[in-house]
PDB file of N, CA and C in Angstrom:
ATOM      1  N   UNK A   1      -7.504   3.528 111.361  1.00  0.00           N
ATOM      2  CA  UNK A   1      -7.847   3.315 109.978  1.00  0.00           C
ATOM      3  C   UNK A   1      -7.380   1.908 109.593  1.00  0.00           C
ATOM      4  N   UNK A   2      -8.418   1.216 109.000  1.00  0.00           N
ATOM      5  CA  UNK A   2      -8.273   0.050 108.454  1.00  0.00           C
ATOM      6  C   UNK A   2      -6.933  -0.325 107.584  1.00  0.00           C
ATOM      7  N   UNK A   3      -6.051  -1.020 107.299  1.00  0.00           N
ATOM      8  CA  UNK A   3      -5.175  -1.255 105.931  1.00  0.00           C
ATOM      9  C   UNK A   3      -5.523  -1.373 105.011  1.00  0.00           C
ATOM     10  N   UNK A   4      -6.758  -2.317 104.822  1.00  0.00           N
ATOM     11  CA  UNK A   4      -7.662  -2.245 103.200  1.00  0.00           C
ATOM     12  C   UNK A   4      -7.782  -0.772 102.993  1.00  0.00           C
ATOM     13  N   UNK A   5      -8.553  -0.224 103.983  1.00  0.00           N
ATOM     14  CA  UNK A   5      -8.657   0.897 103.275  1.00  0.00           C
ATOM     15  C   UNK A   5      -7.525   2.048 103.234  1.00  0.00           C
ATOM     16  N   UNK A   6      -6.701   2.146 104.093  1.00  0.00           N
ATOM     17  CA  UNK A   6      -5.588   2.921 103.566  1.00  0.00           C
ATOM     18  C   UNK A   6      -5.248   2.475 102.065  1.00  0.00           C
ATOM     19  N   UNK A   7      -4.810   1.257 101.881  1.00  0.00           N
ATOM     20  CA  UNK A   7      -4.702   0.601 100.785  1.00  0.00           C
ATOM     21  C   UNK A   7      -5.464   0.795  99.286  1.00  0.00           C
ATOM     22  N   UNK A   8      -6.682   1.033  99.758  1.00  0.00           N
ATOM     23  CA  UNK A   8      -7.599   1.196  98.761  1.00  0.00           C
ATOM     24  C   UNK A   8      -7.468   2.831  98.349  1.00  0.00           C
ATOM     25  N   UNK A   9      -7.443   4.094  99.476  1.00  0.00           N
ATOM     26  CA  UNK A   9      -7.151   5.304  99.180  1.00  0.00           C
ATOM     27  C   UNK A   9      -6.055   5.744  98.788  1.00  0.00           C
ATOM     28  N   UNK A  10      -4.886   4.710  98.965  1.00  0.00           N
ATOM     29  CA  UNK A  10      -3.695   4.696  97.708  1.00  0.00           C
ATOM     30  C   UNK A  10      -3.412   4.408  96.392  1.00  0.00           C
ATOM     31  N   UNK A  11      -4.601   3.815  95.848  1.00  0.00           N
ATOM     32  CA  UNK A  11      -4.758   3.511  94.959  1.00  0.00           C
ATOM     33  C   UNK A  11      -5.527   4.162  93.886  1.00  0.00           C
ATOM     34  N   UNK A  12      -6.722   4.523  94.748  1.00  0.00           N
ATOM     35  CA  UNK A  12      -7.432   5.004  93.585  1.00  0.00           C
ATOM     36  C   UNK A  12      -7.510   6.702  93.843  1.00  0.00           C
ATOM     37  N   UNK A  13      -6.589   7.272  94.749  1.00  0.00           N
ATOM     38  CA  UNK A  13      -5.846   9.046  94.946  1.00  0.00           C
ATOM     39  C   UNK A  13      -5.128   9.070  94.790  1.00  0.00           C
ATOM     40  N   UNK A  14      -4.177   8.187  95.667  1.00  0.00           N
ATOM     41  CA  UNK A  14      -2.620   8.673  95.452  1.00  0.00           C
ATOM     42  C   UNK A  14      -2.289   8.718  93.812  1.00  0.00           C
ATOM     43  N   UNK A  15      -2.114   7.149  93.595  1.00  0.00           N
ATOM     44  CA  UNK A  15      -1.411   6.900  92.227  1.00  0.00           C
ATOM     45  C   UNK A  15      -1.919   8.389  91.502  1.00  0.00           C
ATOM     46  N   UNK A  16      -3.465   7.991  91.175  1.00  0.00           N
ATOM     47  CA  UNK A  16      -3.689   9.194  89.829  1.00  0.00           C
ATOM     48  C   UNK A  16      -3.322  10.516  90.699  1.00  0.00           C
ATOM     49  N   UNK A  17      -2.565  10.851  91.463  1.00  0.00           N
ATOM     50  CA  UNK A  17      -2.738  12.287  91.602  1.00  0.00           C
ATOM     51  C   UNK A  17      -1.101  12.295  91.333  1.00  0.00           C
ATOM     52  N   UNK A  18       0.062  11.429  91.656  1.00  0.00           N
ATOM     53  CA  UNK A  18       1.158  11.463  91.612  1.00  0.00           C
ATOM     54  C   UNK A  18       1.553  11.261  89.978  1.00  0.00           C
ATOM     55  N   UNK A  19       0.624  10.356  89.064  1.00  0.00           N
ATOM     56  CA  UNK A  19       0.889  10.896  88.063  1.00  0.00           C
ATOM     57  C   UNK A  19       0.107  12.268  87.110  1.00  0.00           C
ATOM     58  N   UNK A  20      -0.881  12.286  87.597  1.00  0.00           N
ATOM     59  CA  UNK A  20      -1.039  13.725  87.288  1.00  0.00           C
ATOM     60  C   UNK A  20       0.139  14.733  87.284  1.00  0.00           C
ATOM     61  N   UNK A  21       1.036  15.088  88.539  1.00  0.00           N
ATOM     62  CA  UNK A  21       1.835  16.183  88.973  1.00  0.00           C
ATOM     63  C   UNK A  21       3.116  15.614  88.212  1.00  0.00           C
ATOM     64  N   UNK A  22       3.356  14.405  87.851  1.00  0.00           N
ATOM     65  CA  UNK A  22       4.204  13.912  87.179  1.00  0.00           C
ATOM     66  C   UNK A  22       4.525  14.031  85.240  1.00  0.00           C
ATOM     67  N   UNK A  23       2.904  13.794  84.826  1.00  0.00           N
ATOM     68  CA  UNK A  23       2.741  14.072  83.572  1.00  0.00           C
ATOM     69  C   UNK A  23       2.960  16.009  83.762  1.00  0.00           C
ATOM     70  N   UNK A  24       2.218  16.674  84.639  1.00  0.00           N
ATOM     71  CA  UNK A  24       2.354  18.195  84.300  1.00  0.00           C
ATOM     72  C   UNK A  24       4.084  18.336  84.537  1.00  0.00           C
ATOM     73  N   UNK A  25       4.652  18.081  85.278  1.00  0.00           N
ATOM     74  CA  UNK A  25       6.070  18.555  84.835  1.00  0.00           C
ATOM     75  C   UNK A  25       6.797  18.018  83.520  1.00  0.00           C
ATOM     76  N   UNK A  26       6.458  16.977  83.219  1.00  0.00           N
ATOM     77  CA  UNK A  26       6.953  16.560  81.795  1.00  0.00           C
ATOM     78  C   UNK A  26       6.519  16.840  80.855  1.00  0.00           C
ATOM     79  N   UNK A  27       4.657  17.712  80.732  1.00  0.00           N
ATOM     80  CA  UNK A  27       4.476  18.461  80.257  1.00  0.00           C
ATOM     81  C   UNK A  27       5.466  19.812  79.938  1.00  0.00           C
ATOM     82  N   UNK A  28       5.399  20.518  81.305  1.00  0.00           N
ATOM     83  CA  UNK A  28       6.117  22.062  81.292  1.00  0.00           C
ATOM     84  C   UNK A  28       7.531  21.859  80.893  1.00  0.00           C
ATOM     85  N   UNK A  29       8.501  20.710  81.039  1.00  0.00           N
ATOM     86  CA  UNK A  29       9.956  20.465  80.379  1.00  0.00           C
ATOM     87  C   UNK A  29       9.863  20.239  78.759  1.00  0.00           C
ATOM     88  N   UNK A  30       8.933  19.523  78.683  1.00  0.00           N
ATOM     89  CA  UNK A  30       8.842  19.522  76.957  1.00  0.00           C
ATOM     90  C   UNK A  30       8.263  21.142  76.260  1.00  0.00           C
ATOM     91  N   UNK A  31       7.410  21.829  76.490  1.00  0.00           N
ATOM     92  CA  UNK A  31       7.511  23.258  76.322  1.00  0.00           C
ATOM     93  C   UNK A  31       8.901  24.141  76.313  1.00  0.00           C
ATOM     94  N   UNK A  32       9.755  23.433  77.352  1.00  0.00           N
ATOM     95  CA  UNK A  32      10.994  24.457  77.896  1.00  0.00           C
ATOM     96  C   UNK A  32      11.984  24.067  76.849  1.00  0.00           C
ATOM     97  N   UNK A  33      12.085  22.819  76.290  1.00  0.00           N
ATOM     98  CA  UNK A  33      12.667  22.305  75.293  1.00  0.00           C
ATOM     99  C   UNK A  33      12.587  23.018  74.040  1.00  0.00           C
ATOM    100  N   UNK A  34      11.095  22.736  73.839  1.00  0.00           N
ATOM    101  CA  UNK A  34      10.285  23.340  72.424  1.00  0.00           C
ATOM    102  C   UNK A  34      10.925  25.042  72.536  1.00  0.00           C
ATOM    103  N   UNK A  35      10.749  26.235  73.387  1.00  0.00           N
ATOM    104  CA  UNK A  35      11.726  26.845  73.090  1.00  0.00           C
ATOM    105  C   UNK A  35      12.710  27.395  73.178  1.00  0.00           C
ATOM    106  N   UNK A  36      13.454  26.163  73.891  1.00  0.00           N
ATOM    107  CA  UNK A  36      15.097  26.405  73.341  1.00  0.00           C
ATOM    108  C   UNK A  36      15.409  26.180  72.558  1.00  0.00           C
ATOM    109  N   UNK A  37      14.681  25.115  71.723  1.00  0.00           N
ATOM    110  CA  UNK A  37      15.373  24.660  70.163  1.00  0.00           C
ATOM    111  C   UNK A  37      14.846  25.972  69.002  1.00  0.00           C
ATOM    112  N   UNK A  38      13.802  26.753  69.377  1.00  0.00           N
ATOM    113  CA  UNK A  38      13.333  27.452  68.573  1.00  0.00           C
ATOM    114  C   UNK A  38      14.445  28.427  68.610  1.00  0.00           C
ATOM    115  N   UNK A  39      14.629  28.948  70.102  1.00  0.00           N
ATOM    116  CA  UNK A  39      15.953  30.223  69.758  1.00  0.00           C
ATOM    117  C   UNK A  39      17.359  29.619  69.708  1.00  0.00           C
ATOM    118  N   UNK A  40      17.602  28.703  69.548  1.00  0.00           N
ATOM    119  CA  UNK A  40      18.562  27.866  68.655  1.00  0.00           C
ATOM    120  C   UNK A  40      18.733  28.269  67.542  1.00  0.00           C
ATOM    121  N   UNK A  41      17.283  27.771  67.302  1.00  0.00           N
ATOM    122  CA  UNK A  41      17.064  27.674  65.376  1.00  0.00           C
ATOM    123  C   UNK A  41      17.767  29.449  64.881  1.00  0.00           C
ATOM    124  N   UNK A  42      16.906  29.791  65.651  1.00  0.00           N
ATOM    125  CA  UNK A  42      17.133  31.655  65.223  1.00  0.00           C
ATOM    126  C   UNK A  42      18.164  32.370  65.242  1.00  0.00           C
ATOM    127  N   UNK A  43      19.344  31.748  66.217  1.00  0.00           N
ATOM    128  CA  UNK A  43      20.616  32.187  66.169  1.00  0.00           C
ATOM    129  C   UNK A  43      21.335  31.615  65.501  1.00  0.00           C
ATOM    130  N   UNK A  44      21.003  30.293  64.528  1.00  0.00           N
ATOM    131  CA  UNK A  44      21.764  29.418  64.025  1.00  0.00           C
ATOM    132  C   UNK A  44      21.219  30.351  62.322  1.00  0.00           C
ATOM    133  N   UNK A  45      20.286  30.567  62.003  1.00  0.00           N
ATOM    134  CA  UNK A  45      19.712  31.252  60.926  1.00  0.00           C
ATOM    135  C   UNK A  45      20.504  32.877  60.827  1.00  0.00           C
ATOM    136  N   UNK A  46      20.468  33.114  61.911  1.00  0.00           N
ATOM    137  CA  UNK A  46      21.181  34.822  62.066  1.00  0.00           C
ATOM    138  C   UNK A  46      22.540  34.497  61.532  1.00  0.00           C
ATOM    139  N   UNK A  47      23.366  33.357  62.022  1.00  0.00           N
ATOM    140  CA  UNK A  47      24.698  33.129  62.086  1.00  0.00           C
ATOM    141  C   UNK A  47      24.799  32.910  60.245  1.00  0.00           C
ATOM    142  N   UNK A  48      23.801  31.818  60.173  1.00  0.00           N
ATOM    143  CA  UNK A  48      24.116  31.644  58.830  1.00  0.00           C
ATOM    144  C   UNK A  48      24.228  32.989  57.699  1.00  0.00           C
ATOM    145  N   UNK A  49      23.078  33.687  58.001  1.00  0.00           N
ATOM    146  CA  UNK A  49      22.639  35.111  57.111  1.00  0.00           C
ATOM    147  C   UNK A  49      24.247  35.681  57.065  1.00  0.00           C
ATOM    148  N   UNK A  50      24.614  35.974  58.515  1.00  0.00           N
ATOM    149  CA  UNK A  50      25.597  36.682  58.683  1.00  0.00           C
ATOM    150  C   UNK A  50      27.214  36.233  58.042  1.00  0.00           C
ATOM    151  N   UNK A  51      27.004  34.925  57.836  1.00  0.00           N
ATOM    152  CA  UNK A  51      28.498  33.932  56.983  1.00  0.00           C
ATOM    153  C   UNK A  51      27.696  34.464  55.844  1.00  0.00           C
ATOM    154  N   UNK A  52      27.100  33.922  55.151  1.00  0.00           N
ATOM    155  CA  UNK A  52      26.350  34.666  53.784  1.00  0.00           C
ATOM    156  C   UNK A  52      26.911  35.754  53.342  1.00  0.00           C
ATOM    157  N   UNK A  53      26.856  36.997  53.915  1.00  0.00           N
ATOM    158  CA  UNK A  53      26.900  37.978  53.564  1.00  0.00           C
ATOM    159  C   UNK A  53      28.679  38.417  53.527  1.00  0.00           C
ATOM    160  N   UNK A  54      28.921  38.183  54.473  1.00  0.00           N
ATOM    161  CA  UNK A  54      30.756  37.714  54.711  1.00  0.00           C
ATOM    162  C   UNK A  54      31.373  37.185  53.214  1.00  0.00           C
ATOM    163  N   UNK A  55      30.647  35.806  52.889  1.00  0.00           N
ATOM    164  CA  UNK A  55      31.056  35.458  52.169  1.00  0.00           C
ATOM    165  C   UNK A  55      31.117  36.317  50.790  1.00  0.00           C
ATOM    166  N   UNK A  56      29.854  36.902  50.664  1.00  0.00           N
ATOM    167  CA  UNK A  56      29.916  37.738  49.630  1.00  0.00           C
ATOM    168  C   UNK A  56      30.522  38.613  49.438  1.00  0.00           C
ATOM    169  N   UNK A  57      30.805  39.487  50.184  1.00  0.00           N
ATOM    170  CA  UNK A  57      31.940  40.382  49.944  1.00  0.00           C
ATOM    171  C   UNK A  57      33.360  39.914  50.217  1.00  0.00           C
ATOM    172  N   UNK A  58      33.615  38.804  50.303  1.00  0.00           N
ATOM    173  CA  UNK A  58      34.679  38.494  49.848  1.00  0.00           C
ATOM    174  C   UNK A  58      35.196  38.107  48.543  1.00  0.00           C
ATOM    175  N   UNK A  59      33.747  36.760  47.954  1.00  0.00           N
ATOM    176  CA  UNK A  59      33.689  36.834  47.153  1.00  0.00           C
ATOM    177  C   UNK A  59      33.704  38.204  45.810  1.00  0.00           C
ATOM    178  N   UNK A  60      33.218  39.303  46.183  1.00  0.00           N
ATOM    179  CA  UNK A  60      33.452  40.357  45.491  1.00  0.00           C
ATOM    180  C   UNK A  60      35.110  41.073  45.847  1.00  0.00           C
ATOM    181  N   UNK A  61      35.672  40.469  46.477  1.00  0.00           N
ATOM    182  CA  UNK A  61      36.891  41.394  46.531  1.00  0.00           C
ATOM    183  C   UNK A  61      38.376  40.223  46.059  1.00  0.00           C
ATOM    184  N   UNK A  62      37.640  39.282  45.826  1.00  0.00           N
ATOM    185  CA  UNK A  62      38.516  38.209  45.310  1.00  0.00           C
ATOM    186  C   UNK A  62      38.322  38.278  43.428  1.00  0.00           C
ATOM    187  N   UNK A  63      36.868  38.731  43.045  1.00  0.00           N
ATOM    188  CA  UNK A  63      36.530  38.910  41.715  1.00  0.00           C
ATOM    189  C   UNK A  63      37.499  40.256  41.489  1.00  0.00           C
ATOM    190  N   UNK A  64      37.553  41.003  42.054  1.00  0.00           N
ATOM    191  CA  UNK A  64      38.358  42.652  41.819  1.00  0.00           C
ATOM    192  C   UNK A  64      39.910  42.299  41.824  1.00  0.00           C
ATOM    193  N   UNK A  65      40.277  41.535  42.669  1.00  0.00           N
ATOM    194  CA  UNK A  65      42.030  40.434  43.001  1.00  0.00           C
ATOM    195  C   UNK A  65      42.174  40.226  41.194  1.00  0.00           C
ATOM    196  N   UNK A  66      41.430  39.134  40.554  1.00  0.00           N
ATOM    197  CA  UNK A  66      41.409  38.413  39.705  1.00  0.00           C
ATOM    198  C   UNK A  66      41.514  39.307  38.787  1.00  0.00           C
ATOM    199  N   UNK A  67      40.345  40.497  38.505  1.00  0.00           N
ATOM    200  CA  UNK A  67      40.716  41.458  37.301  1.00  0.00           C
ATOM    201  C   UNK A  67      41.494  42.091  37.031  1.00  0.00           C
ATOM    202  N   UNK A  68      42.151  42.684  38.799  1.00  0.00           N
ATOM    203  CA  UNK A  68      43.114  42.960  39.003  1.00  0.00           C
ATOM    204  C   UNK A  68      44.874  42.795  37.732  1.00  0.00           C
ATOM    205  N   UNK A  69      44.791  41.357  38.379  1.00  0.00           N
ATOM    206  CA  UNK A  69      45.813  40.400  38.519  1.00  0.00           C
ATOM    207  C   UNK A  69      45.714  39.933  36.768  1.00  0.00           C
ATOM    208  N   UNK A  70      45.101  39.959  36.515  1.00  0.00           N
ATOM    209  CA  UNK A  70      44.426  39.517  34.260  1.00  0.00           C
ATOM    210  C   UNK A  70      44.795  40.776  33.682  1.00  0.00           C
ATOM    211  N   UNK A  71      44.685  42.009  33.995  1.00  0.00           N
ATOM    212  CA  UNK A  71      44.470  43.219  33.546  1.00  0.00           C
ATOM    213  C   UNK A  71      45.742  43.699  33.616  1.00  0.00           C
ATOM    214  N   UNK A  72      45.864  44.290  32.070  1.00  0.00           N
ATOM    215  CA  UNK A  72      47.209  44.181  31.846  1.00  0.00           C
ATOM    216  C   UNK A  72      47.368  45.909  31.175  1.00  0.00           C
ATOM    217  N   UNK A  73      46.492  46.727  31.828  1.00  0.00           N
ATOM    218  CA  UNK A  73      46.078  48.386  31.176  1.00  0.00           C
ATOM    219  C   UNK A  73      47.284  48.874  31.984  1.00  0.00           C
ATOM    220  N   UNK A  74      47.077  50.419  31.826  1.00  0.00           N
ATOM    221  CA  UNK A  74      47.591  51.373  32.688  1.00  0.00           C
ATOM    222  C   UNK A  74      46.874  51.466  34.021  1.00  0.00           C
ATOM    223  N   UNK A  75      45.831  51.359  33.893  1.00  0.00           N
ATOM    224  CA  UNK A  75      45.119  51.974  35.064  1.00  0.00           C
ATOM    225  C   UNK A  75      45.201  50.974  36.719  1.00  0.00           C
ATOM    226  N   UNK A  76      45.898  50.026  36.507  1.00  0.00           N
ATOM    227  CA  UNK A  76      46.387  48.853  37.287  1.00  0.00           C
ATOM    228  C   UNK A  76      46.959  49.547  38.976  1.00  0.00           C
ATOM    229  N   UNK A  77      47.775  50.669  38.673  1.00  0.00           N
ATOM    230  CA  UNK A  77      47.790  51.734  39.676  1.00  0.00           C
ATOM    231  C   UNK A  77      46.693  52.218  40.526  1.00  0.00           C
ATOM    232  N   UNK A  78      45.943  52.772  39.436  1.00  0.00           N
ATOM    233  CA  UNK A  78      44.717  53.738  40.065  1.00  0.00           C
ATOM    234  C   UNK A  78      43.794  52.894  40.807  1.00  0.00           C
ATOM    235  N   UNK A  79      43.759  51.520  40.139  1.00  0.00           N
ATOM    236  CA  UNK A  79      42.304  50.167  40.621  1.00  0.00           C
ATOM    237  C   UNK A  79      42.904  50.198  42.172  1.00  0.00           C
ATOM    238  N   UNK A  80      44.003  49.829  42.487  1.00  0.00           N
ATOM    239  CA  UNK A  80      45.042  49.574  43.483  1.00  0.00           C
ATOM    240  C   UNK A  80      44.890  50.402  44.651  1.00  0.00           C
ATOM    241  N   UNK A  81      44.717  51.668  43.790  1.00  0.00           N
ATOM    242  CA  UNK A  81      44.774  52.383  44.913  1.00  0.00           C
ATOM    243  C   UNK A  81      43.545  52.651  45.748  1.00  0.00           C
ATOM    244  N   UNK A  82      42.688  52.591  44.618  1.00  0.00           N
ATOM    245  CA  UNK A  82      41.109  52.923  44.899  1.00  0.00           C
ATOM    246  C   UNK A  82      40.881  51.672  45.854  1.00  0.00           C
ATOM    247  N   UNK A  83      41.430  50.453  45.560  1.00  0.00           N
ATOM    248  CA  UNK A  83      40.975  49.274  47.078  1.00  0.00           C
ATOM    249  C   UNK A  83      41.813  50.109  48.373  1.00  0.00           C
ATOM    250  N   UNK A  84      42.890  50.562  48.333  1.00  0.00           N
ATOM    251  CA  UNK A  84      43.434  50.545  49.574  1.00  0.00           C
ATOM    252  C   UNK A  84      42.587  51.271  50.405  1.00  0.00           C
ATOM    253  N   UNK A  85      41.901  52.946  49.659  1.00  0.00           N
ATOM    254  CA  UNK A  85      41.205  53.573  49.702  1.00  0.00           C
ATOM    255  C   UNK A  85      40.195  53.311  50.463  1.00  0.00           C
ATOM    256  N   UNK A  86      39.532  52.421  50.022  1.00  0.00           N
ATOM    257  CA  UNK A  86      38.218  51.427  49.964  1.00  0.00           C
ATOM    258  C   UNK A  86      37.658  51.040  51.386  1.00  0.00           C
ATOM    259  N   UNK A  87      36.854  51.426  52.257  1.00  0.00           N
ATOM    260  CA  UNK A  87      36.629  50.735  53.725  1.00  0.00           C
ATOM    261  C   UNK A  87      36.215  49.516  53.705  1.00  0.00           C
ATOM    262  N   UNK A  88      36.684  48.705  54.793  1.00  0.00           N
ATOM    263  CA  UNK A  88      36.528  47.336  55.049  1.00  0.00           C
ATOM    264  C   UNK A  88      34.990  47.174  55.404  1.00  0.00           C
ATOM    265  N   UNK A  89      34.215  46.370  55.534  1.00  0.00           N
ATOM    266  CA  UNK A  89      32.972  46.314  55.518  1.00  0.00           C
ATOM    267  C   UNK A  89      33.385  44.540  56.626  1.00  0.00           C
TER     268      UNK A  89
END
């Protein structure tokens, strides 16, 4: 086989076929990317929901502290007892 033409069938096969197989894997890695960031996103959204809700019932047991703690009745006992009572959530 000639060198021109080896030369020439490197050029106009090889190249485009090596980037062909080249673009398809950098294709299929950018997909693999696309979703990992998606179930990222979704555990980062779950996490948040889940501080959310945390927060809120704390926030509600810090509002009950406060009325607690202002409230100057008899029943200051009974409120008291009814938290100890009370299941943790």
């Amino acid at each position: 086989m000639p060198p021109s033409l080896l030369i020439f069938f490197t050029i106009v096969v090889g190249i485009p076929v090596i980037c062909a197989f080249t673009y398809a894997a950098y294709e299929r890695q950018l997909k693999h990317r696309e979703k990992m960031a998606e179930k990222l996103n979704s555990q980062a959204a779950e996490k948040a929901a889940q501080y959310a809700a945390h927060n809120e019932r704390l926030e509600q047991r810090v509002r009950v502290l406060e009325r607690i703690a202002t409230d100057k009745g008899t029943d200051l006992a009974d409120e008291i007892d009814r938290l100890r009572d009370a299941p943790l959530n």
